[in-house]
PDB file of N, CA and C in Angstrom:
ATOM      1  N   UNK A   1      81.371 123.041  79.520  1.00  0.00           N
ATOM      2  CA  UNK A   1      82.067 123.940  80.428  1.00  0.00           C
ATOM      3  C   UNK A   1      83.086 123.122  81.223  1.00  0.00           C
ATOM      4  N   UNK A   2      84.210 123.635  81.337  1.00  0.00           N
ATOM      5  CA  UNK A   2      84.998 122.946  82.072  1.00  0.00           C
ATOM      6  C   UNK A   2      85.087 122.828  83.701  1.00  0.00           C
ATOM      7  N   UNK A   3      85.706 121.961  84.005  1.00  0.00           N
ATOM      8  CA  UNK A   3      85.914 122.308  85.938  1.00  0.00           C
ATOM      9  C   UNK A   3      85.897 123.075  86.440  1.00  0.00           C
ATOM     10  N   UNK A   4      87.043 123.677  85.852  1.00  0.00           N
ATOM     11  CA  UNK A   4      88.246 124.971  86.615  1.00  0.00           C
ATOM     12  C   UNK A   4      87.059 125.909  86.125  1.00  0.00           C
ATOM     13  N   UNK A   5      86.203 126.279  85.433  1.00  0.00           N
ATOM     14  CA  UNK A   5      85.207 127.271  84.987  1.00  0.00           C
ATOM     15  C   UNK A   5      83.821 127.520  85.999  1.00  0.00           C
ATOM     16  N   UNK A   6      83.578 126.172  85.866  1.00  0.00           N
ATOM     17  CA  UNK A   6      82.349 126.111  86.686  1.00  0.00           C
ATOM     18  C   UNK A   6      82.810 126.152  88.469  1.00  0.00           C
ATOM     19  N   UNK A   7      84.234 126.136  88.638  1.00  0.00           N
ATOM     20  CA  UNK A   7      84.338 126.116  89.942  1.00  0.00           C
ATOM     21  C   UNK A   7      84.761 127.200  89.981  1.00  0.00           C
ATOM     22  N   UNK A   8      85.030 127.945  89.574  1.00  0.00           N
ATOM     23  CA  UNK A   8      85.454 129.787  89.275  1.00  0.00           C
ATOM     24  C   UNK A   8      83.577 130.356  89.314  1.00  0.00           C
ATOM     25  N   UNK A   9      83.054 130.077  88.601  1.00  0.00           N
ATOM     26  CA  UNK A   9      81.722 130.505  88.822  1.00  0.00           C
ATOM     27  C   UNK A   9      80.500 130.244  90.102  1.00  0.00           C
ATOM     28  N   UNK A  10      81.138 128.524  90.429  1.00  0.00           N
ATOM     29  CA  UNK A  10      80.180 128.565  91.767  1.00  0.00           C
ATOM     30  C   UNK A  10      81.085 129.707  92.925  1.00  0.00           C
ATOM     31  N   UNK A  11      82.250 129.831  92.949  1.00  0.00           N
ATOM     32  CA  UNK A  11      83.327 130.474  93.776  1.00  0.00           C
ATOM     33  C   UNK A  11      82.435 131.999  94.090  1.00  0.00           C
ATOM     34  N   UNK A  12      82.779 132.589  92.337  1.00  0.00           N
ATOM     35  CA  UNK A  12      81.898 133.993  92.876  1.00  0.00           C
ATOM     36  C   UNK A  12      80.980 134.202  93.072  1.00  0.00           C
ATOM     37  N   UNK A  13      79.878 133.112  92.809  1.00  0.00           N
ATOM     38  CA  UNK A  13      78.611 132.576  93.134  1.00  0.00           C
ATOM     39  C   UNK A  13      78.264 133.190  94.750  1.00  0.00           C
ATOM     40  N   UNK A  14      79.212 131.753  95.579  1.00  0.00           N
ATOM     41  CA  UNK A  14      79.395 132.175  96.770  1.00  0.00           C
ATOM     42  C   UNK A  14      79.732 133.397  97.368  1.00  0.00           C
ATOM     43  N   UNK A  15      80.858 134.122  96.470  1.00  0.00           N
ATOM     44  CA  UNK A  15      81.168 135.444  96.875  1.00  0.00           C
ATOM     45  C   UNK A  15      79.905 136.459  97.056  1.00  0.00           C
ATOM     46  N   UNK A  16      79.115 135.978  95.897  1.00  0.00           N
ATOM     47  CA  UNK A  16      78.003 136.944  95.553  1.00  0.00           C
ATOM     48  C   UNK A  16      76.964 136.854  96.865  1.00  0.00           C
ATOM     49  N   UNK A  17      77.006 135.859  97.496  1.00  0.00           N
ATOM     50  CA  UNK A  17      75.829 135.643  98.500  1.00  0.00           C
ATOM     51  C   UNK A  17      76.644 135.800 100.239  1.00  0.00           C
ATOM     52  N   UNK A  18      77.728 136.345  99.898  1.00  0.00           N
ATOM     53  CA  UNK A  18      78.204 136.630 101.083  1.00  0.00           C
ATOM     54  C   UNK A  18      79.504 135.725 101.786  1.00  0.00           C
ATOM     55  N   UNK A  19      79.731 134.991 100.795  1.00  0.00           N
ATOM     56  CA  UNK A  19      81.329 134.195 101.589  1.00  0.00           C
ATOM     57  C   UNK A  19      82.392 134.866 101.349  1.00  0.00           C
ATOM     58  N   UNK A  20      83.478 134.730 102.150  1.00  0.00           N
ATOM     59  CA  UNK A  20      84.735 135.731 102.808  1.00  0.00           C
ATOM     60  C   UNK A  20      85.235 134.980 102.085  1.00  0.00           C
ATOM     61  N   UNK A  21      86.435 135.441 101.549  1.00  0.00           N
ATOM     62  CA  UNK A  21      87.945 134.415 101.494  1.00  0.00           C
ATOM     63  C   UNK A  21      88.786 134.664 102.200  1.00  0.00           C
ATOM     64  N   UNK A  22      89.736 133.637 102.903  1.00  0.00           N
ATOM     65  CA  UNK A  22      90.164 133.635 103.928  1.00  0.00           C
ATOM     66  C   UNK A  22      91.599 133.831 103.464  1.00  0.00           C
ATOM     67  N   UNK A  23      92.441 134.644 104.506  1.00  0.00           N
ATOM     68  CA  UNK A  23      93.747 134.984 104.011  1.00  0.00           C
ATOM     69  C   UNK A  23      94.699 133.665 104.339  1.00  0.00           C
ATOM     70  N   UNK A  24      94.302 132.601 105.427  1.00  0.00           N
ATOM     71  CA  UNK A  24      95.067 131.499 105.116  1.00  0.00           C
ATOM     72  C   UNK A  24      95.086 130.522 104.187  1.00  0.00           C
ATOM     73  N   UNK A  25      95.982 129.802 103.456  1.00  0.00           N
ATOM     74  CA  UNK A  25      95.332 128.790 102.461  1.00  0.00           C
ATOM     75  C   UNK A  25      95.731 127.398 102.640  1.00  0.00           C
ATOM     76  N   UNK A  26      94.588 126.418 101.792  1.00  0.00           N
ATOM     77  CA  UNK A  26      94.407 125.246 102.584  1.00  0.00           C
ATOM     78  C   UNK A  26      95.259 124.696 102.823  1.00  0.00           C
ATOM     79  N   UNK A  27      95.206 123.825 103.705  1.00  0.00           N
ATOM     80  CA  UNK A  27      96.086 122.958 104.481  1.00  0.00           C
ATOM     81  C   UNK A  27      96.789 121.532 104.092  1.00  0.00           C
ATOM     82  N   UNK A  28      95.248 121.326 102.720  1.00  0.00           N
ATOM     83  CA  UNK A  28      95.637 120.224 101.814  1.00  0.00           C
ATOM     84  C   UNK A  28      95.740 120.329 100.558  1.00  0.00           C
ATOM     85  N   UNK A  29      96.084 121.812  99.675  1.00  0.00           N
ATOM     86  CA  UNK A  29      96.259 121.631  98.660  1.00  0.00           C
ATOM     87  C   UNK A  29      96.802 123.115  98.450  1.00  0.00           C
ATOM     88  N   UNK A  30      96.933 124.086  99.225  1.00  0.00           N
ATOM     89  CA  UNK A  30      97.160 125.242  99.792  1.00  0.00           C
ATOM     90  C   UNK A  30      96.130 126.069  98.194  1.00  0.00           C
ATOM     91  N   UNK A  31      94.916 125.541  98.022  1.00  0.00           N
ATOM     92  CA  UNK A  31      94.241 126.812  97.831  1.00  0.00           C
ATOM     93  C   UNK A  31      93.515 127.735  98.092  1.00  0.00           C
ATOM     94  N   UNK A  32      93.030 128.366  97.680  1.00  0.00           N
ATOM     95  CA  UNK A  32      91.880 129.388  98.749  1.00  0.00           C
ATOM     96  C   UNK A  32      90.767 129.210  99.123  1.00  0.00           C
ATOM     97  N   UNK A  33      90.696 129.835 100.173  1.00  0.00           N
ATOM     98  CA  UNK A  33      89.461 128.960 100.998  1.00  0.00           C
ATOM     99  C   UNK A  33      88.756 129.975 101.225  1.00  0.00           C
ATOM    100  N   UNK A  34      87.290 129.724 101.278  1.00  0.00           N
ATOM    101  CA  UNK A  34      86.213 130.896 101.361  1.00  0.00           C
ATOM    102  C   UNK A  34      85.580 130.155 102.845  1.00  0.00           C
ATOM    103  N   UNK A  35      85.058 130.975 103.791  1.00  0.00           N
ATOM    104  CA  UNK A  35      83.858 130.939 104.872  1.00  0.00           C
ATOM    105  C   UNK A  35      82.491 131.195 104.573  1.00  0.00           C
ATOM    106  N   UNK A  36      81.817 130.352 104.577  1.00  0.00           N
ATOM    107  CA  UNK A  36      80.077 130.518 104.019  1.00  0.00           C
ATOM    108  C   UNK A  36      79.448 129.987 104.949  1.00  0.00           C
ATOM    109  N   UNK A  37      78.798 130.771 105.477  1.00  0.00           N
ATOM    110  CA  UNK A  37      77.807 130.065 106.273  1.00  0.00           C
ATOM    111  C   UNK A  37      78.235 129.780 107.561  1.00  0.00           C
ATOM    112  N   UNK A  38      79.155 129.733 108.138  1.00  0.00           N
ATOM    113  CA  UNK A  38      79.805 129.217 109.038  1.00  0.00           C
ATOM    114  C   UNK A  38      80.992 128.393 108.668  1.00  0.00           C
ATOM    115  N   UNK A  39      80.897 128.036 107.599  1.00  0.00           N
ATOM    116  CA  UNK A  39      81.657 126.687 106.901  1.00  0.00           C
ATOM    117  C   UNK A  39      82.973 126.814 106.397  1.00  0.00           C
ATOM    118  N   UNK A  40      83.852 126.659 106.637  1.00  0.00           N
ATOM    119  CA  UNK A  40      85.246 126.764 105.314  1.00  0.00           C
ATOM    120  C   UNK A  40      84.938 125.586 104.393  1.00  0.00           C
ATOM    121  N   UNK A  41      85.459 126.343 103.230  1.00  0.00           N
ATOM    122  CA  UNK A  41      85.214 125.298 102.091  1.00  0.00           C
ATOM    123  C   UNK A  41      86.772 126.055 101.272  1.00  0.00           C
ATOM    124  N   UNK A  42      87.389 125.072 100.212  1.00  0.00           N
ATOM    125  CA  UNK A  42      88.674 124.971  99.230  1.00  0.00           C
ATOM    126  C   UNK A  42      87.591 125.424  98.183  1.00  0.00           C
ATOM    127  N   UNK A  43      88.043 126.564  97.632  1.00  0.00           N
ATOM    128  CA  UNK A  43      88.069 126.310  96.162  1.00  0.00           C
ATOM    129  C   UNK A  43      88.454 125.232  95.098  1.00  0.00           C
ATOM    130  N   UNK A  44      89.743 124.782  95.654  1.00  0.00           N
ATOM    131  CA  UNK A  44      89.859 123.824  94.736  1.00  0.00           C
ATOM    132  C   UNK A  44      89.603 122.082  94.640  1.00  0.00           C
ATOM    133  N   UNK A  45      89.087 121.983  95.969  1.00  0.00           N
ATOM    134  CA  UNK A  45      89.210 120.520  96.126  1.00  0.00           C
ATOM    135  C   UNK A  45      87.649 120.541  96.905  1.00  0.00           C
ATOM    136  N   UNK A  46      87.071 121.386  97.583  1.00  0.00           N
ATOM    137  CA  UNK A  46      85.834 121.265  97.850  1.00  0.00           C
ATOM    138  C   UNK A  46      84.725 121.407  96.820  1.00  0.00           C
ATOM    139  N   UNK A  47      83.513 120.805  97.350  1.00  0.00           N
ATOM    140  CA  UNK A  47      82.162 120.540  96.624  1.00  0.00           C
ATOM    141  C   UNK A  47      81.371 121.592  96.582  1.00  0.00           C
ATOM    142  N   UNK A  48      81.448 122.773  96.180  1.00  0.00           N
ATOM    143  CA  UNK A  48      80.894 124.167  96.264  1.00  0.00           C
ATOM    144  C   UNK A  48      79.705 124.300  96.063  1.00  0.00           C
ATOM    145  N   UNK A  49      79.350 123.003  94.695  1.00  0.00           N
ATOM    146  CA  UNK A  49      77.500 123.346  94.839  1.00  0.00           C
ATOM    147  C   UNK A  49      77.003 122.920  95.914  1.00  0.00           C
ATOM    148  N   UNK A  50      77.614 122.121  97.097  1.00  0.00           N
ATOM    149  CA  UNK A  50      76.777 122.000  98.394  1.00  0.00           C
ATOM    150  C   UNK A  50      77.118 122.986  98.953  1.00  0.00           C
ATOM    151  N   UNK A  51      78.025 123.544  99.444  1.00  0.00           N
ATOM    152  CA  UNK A  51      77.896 124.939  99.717  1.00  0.00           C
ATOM    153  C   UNK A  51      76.921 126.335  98.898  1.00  0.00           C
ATOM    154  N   UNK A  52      76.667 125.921  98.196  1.00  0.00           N
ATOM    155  CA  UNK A  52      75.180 126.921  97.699  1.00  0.00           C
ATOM    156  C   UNK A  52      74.111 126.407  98.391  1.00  0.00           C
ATOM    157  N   UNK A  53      74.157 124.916  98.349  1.00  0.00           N
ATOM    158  CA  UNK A  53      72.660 124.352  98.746  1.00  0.00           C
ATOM    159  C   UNK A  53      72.582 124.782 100.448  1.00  0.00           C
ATOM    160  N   UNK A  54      73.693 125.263 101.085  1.00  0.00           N
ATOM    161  CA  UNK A  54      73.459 125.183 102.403  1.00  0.00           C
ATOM    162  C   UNK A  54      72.210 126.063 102.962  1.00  0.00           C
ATOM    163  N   UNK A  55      71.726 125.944 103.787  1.00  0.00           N
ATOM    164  CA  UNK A  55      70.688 126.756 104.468  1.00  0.00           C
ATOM    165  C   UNK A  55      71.336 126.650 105.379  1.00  0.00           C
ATOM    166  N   UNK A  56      71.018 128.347 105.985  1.00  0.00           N
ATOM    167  CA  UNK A  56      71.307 128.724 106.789  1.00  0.00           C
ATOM    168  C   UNK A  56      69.863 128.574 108.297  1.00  0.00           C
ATOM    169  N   UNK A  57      70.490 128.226 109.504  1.00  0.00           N
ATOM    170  CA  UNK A  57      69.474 127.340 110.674  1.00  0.00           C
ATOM    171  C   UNK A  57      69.340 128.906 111.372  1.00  0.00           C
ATOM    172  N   UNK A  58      68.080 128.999 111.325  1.00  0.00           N
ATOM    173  CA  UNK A  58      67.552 129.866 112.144  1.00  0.00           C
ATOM    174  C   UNK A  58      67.242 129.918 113.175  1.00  0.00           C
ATOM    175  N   UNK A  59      66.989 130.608 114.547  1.00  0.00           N
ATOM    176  CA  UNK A  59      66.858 130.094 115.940  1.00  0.00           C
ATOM    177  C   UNK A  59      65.443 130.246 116.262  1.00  0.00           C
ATOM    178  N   UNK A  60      64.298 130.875 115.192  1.00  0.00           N
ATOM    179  CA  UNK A  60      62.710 130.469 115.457  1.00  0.00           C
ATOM    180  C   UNK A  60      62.813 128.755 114.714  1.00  0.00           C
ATOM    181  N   UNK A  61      63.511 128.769 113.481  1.00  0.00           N
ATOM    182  CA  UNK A  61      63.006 127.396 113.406  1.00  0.00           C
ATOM    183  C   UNK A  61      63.489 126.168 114.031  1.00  0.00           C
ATOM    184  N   UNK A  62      64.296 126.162 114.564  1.00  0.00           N
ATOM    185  CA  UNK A  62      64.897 125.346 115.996  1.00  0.00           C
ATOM    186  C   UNK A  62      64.039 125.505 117.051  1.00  0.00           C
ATOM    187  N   UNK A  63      63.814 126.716 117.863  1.00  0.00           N
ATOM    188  CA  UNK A  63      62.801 126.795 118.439  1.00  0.00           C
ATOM    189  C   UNK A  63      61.560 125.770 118.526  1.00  0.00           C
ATOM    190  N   UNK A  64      60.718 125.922 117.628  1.00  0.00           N
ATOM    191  CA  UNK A  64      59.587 125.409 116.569  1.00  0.00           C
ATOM    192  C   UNK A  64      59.895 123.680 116.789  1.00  0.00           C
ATOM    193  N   UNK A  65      60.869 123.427 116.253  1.00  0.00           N
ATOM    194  CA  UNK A  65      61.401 121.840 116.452  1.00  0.00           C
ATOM    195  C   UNK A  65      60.999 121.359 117.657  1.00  0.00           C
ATOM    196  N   UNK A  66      62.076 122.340 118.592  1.00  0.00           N
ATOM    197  CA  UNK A  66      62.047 122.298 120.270  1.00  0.00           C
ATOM    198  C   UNK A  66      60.796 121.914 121.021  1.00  0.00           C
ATOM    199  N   UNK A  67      59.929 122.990 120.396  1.00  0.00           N
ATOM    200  CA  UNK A  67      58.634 123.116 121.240  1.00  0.00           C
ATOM    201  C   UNK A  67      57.924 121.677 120.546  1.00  0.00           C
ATOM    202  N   UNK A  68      57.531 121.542 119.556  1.00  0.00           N
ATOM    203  CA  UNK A  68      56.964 120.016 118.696  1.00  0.00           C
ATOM    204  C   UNK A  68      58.057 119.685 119.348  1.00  0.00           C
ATOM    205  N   UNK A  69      59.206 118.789 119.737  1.00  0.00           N
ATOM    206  CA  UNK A  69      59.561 117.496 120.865  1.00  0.00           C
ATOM    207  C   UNK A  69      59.304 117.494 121.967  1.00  0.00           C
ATOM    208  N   UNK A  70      59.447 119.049 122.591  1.00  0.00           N
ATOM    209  CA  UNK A  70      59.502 118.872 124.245  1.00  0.00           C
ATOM    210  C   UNK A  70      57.504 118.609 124.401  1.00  0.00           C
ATOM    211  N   UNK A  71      56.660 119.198 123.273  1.00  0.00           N
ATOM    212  CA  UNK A  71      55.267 118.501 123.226  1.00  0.00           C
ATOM    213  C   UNK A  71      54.757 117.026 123.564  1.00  0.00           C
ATOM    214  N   UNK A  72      55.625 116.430 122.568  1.00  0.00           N
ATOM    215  CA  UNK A  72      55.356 114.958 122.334  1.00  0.00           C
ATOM    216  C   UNK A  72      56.028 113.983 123.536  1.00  0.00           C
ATOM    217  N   UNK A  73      57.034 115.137 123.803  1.00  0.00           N
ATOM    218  CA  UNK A  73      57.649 113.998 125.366  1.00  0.00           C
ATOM    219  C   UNK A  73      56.663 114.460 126.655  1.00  0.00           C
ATOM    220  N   UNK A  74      56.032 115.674 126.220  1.00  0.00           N
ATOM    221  CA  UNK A  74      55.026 115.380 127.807  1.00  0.00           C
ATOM    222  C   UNK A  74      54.123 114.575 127.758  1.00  0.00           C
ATOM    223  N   UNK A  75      53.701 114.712 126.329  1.00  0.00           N
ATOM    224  CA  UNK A  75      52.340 113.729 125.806  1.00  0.00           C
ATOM    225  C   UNK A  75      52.592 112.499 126.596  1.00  0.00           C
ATOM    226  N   UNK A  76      53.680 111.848 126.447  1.00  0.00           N
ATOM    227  CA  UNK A  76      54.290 110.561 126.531  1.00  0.00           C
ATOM    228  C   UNK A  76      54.407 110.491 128.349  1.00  0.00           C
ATOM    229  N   UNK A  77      55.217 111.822 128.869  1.00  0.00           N
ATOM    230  CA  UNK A  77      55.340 111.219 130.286  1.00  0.00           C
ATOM    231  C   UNK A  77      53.917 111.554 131.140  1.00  0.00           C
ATOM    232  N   UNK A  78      53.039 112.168 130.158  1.00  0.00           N
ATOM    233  CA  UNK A  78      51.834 112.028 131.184  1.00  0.00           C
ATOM    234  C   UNK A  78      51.142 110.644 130.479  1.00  0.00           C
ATOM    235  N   UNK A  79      50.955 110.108 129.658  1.00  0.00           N
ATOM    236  CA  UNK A  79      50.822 108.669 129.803  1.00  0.00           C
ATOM    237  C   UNK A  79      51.182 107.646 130.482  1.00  0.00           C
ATOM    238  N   UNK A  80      52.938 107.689 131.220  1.00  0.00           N
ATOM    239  CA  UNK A  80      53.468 107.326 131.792  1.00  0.00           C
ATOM    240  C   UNK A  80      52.740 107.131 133.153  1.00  0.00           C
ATOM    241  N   UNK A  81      52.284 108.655 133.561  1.00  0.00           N
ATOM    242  CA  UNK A  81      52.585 109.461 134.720  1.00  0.00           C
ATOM    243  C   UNK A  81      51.141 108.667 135.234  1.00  0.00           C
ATOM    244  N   UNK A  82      49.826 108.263 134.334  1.00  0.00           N
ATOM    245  CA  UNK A  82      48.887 108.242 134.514  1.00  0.00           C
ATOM    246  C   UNK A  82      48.669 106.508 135.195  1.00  0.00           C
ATOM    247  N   UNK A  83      49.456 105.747 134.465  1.00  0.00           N
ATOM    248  CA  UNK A  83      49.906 104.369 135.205  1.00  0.00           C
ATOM    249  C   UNK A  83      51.077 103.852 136.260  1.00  0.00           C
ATOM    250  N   UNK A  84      51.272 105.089 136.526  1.00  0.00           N
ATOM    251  CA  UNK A  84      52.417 104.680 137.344  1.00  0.00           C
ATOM    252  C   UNK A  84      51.828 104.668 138.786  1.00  0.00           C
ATOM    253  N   UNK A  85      52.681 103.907 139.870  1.00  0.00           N
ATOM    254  CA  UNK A  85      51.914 103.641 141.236  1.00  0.00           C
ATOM    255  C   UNK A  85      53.285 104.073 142.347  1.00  0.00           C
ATOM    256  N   UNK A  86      54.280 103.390 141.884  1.00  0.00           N
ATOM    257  CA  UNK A  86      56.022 104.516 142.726  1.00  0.00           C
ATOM    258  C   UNK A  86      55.805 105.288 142.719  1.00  0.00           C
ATOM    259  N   UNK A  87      56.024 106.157 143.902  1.00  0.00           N
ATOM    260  CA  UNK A  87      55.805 107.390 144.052  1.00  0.00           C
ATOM    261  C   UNK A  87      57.265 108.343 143.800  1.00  0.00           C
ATOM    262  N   UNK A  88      58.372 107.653 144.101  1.00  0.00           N
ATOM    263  CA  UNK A  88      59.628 108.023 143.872  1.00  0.00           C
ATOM    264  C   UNK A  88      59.662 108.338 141.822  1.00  0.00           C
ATOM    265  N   UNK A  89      58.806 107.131 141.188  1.00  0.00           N
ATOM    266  CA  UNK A  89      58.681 107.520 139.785  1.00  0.00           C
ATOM    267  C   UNK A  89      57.660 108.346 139.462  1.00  0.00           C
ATOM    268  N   UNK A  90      56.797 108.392 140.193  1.00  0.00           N
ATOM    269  CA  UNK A  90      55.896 110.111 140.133  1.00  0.00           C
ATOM    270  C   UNK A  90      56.460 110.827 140.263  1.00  0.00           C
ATOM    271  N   UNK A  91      57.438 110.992 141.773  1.00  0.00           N
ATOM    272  CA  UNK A  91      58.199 112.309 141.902  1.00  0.00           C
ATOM    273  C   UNK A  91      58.757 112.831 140.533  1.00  0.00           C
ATOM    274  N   UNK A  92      59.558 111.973 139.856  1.00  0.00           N
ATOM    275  CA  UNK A  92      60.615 111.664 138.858  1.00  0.00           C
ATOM    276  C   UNK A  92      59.929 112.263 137.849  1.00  0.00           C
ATOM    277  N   UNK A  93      59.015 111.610 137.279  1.00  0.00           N
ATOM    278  CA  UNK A  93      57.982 112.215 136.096  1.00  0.00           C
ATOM    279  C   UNK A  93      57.379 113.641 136.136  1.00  0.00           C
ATOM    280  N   UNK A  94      56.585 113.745 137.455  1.00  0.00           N
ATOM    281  CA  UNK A  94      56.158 115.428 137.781  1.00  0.00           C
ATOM    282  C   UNK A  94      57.581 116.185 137.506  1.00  0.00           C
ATOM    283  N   UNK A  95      58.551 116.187 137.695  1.00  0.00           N
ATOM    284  CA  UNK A  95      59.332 117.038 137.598  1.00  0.00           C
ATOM    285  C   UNK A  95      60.080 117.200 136.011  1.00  0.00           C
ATOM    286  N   UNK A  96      60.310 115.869 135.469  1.00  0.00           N
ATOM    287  CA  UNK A  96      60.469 115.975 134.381  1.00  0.00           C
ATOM    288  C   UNK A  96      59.261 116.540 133.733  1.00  0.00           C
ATOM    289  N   UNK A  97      58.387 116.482 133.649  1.00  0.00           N
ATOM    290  CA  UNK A  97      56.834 117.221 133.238  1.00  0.00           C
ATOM    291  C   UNK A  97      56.782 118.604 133.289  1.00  0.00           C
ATOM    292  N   UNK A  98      57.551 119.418 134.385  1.00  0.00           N
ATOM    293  CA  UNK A  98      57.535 120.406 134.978  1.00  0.00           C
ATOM    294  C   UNK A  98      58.661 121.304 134.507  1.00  0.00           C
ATOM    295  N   UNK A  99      59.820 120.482 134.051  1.00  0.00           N
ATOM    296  CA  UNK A  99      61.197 121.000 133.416  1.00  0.00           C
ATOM    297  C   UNK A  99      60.458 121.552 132.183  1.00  0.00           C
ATOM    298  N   UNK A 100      59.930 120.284 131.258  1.00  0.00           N
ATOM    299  CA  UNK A 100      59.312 120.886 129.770  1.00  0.00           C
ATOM    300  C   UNK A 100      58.626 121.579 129.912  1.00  0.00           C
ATOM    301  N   UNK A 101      57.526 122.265 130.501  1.00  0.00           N
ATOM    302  CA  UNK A 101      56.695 122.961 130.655  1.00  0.00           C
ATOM    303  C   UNK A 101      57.417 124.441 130.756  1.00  0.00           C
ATOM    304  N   UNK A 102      58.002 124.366 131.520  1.00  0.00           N
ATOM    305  CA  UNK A 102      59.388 125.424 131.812  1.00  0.00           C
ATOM    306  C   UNK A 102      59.833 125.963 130.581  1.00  0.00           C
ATOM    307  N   UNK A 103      60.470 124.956 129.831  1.00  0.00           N
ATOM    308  CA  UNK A 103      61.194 125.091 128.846  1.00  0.00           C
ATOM    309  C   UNK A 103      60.402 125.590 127.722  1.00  0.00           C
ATOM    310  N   UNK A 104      59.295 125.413 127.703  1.00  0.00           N
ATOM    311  CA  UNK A 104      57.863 125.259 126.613  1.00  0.00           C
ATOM    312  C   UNK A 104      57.605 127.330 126.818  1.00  0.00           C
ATOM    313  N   UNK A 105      57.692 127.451 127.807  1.00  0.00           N
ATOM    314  CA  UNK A 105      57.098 128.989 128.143  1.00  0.00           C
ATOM    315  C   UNK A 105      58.056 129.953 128.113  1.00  0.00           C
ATOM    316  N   UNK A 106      59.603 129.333 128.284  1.00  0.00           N
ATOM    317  CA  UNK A 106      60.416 130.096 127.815  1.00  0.00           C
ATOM    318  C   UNK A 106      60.732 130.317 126.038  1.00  0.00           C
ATOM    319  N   UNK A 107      60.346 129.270 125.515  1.00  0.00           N
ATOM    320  CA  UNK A 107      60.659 129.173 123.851  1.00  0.00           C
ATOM    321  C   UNK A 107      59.166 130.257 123.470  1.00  0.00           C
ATOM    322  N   UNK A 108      58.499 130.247 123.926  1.00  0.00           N
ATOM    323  CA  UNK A 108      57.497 131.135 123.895  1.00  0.00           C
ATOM    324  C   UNK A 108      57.378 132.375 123.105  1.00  0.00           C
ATOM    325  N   UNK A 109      58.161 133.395 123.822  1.00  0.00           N
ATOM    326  CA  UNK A 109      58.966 134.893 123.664  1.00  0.00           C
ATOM    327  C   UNK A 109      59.724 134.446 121.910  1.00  0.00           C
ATOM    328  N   UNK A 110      60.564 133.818 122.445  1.00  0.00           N
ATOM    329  CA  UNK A 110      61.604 133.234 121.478  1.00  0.00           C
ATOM    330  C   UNK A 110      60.807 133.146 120.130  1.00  0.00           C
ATOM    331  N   UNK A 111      59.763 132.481 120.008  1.00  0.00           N
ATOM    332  CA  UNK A 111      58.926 132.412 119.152  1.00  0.00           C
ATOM    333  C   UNK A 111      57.907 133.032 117.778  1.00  0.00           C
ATOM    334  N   UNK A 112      57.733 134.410 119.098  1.00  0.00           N
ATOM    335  CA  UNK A 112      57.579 135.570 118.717  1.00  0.00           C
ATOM    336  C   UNK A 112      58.039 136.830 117.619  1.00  0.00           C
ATOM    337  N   UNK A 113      59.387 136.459 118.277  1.00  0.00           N
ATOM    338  CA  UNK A 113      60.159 137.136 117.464  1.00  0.00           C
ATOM    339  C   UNK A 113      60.576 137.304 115.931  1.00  0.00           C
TER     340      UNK A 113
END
């Protein structure tokens, strides 16, 4: 199969799963350019099977991420929190402790969904 074939086929490929073509054309080779995903990509000079491979980022699974880090950093500043003797770095820690916790109960809802 040739280039120009298989890049005609990943093209409507993309079309098929929902990419636009855009009425301006590229800037470096002036061919047509499709939006996928968020993404502009060339028909003719872009890598289209990574544009199939793209996944699209969801905001539970970001979320999910969020909550597993902002976890592991309290883990950490109450280890901190538990040897520390400054009270100015207690202050410091309780509150950073208190932000994630915050943040932890708001992703919550979010979660749900």
């Amino acid at each position: 199969m040739s280039t120009t074939t298989a890049k005609m086929k990943t093209t409507v490929e993309l079309m098929r799963r929902g990419a636009v073509m855009i009425k301006e054309p590229c800037s470096v080779c002036n061919g047509v350019q499709l939006r996928y995903k968020g993404k502009v990509y060339c028909s003719n000079h872009d890598d289209l099977a990574v544009a199939l491979q793209a996944k699209e980022i969801l905001f539970p699974d970001v979320a999910e991420d969020l909550k597993n880090l902002l976890l592991v950093k309290l883990k950490e500043s109450m280890s901190l929190l538990e040897n520390e003797k400054d009270s100015a770095e207690l202050d410091r820690l309780v509150s950073l402790m208190t932000r994630y916790v915050e943040l932890l109960r708001k992703l919550e809802p979010a979660q749900r969904a």
